[in-house]
N, C-alpha and C. Protein backbone atom coordinates (compact mmCIF):
# COMPACT_ATOMS: atom_id res chain seq x y z
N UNK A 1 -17.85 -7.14 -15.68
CA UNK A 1 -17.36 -6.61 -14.44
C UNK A 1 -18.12 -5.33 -14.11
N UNK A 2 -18.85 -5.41 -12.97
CA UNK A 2 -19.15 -3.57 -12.29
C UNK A 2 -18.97 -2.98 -12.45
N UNK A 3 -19.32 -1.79 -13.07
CA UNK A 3 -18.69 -0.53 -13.26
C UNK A 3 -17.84 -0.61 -14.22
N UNK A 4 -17.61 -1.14 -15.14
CA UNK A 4 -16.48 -1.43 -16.28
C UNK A 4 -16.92 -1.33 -17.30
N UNK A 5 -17.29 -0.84 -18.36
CA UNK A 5 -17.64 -1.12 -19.67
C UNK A 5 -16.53 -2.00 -20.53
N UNK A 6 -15.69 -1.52 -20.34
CA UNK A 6 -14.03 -2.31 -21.06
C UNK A 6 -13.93 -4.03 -20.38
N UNK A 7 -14.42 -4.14 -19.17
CA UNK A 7 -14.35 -5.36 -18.53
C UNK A 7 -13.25 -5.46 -18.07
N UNK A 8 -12.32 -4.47 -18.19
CA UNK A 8 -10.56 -4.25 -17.55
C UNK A 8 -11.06 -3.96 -15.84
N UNK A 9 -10.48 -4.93 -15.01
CA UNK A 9 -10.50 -4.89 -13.54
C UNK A 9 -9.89 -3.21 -12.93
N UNK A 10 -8.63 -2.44 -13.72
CA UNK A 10 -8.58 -0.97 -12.98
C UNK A 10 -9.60 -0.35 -13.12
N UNK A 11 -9.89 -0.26 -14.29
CA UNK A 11 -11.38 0.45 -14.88
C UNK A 11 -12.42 0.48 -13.59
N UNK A 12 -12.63 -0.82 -13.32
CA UNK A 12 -13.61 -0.82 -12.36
C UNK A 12 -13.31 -0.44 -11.07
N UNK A 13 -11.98 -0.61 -11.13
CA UNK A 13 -11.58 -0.02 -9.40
C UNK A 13 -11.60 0.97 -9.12
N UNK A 14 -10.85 1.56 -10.26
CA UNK A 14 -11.09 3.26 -10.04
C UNK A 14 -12.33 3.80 -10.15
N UNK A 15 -13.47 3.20 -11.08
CA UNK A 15 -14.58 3.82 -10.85
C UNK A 15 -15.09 3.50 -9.36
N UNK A 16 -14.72 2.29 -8.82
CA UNK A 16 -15.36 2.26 -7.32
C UNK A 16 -14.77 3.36 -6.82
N UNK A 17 -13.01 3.58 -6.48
CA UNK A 17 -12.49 4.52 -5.59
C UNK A 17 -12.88 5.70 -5.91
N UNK A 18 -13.34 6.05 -7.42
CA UNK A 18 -13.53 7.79 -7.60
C UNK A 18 -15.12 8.21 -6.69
N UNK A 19 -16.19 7.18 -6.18
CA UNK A 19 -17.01 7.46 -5.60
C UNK A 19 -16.57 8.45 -4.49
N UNK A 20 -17.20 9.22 -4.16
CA UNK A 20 -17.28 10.01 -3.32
C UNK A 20 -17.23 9.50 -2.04
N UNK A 21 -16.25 9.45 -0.94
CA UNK A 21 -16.41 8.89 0.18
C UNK A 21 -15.52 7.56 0.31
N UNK A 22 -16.13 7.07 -0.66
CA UNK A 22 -14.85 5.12 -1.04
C UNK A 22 -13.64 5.51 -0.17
N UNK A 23 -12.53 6.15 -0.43
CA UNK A 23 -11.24 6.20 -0.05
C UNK A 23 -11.06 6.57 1.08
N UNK A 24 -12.24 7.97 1.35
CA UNK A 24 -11.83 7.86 3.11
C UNK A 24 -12.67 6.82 3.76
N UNK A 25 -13.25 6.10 3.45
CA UNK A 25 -14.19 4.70 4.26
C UNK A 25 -12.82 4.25 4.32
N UNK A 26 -12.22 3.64 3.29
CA UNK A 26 -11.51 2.81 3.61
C UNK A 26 -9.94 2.87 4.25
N UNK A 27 -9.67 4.49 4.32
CA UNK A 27 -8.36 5.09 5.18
C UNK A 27 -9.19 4.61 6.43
N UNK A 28 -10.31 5.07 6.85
CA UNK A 28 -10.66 5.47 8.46
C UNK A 28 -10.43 3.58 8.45
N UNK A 29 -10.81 2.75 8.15
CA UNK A 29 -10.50 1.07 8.64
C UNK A 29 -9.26 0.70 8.11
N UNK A 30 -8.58 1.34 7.86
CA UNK A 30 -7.07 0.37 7.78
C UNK A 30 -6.59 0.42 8.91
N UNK A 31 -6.76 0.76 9.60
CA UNK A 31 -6.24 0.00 11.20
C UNK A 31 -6.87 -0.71 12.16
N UNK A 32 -8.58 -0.66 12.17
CA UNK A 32 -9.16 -0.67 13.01
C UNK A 32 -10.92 -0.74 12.60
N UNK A 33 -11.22 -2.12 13.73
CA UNK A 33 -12.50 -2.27 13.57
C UNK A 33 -13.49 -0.64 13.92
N UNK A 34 -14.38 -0.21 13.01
CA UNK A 34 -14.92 0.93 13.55
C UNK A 34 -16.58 0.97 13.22
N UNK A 35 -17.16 1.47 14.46
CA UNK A 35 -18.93 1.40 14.47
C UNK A 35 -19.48 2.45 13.23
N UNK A 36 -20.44 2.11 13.31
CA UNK A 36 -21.54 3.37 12.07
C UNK A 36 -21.06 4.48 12.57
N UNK A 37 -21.54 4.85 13.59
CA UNK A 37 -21.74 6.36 14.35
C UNK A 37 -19.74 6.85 14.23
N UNK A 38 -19.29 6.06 14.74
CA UNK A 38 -17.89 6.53 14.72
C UNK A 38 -17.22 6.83 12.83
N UNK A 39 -17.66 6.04 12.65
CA UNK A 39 -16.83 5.91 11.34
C UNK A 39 -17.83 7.43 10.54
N UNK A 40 -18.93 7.49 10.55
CA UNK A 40 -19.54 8.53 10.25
C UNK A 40 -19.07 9.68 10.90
N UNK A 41 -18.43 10.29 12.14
CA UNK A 41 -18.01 11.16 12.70
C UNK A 41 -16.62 11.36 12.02
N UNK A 42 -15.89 10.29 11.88
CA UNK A 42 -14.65 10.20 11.01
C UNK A 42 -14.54 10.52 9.55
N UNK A 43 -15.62 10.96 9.10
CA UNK A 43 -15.50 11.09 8.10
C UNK A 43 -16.37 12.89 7.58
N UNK A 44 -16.27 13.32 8.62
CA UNK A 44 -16.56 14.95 8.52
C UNK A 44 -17.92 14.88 8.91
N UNK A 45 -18.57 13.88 9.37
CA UNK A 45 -20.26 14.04 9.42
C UNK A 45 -20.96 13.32 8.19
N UNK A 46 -20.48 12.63 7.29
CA UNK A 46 -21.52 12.43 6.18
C UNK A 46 -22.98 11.92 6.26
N UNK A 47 -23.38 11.96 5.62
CA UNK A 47 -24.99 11.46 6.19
C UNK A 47 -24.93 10.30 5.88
N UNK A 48 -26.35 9.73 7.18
CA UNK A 48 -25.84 8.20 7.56
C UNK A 48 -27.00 7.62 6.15
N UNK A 49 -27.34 8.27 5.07
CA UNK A 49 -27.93 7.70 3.65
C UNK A 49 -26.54 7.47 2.74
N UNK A 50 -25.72 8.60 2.94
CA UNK A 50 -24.84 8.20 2.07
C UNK A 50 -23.71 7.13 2.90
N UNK A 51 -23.49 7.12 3.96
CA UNK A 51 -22.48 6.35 4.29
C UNK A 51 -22.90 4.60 4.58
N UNK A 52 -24.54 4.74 4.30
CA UNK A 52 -24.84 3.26 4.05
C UNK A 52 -25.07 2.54 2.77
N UNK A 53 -24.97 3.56 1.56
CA UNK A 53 -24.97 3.82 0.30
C UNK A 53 -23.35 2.87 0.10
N UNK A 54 -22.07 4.02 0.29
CA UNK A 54 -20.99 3.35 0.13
C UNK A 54 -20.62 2.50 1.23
N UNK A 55 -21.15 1.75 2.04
CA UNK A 55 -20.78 0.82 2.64
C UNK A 55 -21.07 -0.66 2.00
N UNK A 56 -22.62 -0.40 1.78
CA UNK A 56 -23.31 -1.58 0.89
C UNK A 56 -22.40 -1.88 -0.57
N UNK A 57 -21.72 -0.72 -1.10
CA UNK A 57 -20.89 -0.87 -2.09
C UNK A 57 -19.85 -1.42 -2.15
N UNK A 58 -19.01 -1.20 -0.96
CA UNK A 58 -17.59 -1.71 -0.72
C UNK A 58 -18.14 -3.27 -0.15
N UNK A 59 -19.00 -3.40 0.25
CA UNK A 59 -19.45 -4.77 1.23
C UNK A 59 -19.31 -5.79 0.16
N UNK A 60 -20.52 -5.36 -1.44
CA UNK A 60 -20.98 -6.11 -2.23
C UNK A 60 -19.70 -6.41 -3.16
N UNK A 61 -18.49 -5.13 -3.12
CA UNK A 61 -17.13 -5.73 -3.65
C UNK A 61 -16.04 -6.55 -2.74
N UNK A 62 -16.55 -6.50 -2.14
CA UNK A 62 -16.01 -7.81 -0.74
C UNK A 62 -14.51 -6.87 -0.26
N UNK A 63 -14.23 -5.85 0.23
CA UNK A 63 -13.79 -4.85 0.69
C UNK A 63 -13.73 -4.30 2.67
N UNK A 64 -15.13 -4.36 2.02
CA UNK A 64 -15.52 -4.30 3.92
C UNK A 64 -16.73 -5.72 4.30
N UNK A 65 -16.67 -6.02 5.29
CA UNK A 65 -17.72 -6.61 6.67
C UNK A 65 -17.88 -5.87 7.44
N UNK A 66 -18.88 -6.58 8.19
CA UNK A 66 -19.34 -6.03 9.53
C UNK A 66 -19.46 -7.32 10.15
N UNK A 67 -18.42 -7.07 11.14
CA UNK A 67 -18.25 -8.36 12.54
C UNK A 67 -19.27 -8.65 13.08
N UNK A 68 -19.31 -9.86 14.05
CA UNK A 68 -20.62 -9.95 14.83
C UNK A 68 -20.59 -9.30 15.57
N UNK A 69 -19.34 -8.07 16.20
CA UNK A 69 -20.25 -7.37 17.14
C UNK A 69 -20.62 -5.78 16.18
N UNK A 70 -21.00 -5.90 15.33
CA UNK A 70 -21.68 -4.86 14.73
C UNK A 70 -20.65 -3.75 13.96
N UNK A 71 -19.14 -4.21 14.30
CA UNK A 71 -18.03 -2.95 13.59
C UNK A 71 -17.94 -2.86 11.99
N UNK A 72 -17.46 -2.16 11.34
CA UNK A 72 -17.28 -2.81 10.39
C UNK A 72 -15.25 -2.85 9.84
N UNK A 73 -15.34 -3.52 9.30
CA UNK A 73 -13.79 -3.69 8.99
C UNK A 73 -13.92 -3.93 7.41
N UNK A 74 -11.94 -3.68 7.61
CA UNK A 74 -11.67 -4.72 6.26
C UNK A 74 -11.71 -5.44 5.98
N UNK A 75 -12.07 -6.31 5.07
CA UNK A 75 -11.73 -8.03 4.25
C UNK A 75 -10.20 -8.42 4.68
N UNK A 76 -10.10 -9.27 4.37
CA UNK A 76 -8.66 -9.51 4.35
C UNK A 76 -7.97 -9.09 2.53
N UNK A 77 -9.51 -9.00 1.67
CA UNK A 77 -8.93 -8.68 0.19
C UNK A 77 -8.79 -6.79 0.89
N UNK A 78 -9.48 -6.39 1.01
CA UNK A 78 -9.20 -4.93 1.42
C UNK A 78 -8.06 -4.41 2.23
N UNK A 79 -7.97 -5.42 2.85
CA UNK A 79 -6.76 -4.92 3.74
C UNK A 79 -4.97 -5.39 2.53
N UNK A 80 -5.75 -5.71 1.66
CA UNK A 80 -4.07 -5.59 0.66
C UNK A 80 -4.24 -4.25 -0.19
N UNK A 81 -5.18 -3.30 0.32
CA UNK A 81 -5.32 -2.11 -0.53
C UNK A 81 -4.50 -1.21 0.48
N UNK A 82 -4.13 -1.42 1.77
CA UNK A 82 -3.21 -0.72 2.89
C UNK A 82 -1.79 -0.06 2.12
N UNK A 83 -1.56 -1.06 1.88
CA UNK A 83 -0.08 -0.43 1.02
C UNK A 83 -0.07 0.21 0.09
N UNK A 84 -1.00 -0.14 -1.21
CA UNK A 84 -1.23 1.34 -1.71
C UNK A 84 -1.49 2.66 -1.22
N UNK A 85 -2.44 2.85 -0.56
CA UNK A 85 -3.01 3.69 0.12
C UNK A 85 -1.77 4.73 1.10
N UNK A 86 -0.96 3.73 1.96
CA UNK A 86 0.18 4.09 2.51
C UNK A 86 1.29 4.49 1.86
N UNK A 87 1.30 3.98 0.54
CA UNK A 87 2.54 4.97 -0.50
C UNK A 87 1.42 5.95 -1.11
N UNK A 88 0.00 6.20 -1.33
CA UNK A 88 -0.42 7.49 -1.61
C UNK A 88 -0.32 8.76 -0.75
N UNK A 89 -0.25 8.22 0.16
CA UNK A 89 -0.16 8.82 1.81
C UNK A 89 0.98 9.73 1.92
N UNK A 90 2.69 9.02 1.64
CA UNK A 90 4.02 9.35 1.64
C UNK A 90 3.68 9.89 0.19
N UNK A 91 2.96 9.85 -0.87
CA UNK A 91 3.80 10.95 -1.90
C UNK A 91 2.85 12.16 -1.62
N UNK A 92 1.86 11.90 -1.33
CA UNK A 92 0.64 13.11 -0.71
C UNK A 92 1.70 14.28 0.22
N UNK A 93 2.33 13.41 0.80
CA UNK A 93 3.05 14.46 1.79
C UNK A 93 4.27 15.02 1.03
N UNK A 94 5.31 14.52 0.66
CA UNK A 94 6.10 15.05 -0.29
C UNK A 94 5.24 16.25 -1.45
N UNK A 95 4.05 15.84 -1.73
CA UNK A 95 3.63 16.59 -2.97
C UNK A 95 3.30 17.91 -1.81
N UNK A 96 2.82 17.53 -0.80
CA UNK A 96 2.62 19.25 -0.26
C UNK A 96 4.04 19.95 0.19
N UNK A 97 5.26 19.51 0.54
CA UNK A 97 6.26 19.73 0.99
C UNK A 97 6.49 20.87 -0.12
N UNK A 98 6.70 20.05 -1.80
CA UNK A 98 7.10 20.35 -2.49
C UNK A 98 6.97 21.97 -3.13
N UNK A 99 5.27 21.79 -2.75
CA UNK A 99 4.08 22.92 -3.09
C UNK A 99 4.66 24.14 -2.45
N UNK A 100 5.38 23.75 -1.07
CA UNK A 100 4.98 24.92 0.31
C UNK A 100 6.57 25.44 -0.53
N UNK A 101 7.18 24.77 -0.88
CA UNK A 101 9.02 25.65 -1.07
C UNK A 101 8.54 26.25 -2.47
N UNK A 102 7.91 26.29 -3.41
CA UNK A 102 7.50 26.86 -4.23
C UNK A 102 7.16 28.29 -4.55
């Protein structure tokens, strides 16, 4: 398995998600088909070397496409990473709530 030495499937996931960039690629498309230029603006400016770097990455783990009209989206396997992502989301916010009464 990719990125795995152990051959354990989290192993490898998390080494995909700890890439730099992975997680917000794939926040900015959980809702919505989005172009190079946009999705690159969405993501603080990254440079368009690195954001074709982790695109080709998430593509080759079957994560993201790019439609025929040029967007790119989620898989339908990527788009079952939504719900995780959406309970990291809700404890993200609780964890700052928690921080600020502190």
């Amino acid at each position: 398995m990719h990125g795995s030495v152990s051959g354990r499937p989290i192993m490898a996931a998390l080494g995909l998600f700890s890439r730099r960039w992975i997680l917000r690629i794939i926040w900015e498309l959980r809702d919505q088909c989005v172009g190079f230029r946009d999705l690159q603006s969405r993501c603080d400016q990254m440079s368009p070397d690195t954001l074709s770097k982790r695109l080709k990455e998430l593509k080759e783990a079957e994560i993201v496409h790019q439609n025929m009209e040029g967007c790119w989206e989620l898989t339908p396997l990527g788009k079952e990473l939504k719900p995780a992502l959406q309970a990291l989301s809700r404890w993200s916010d609780e964890w700052v709530d928690q921080l600020k009464t502190r």
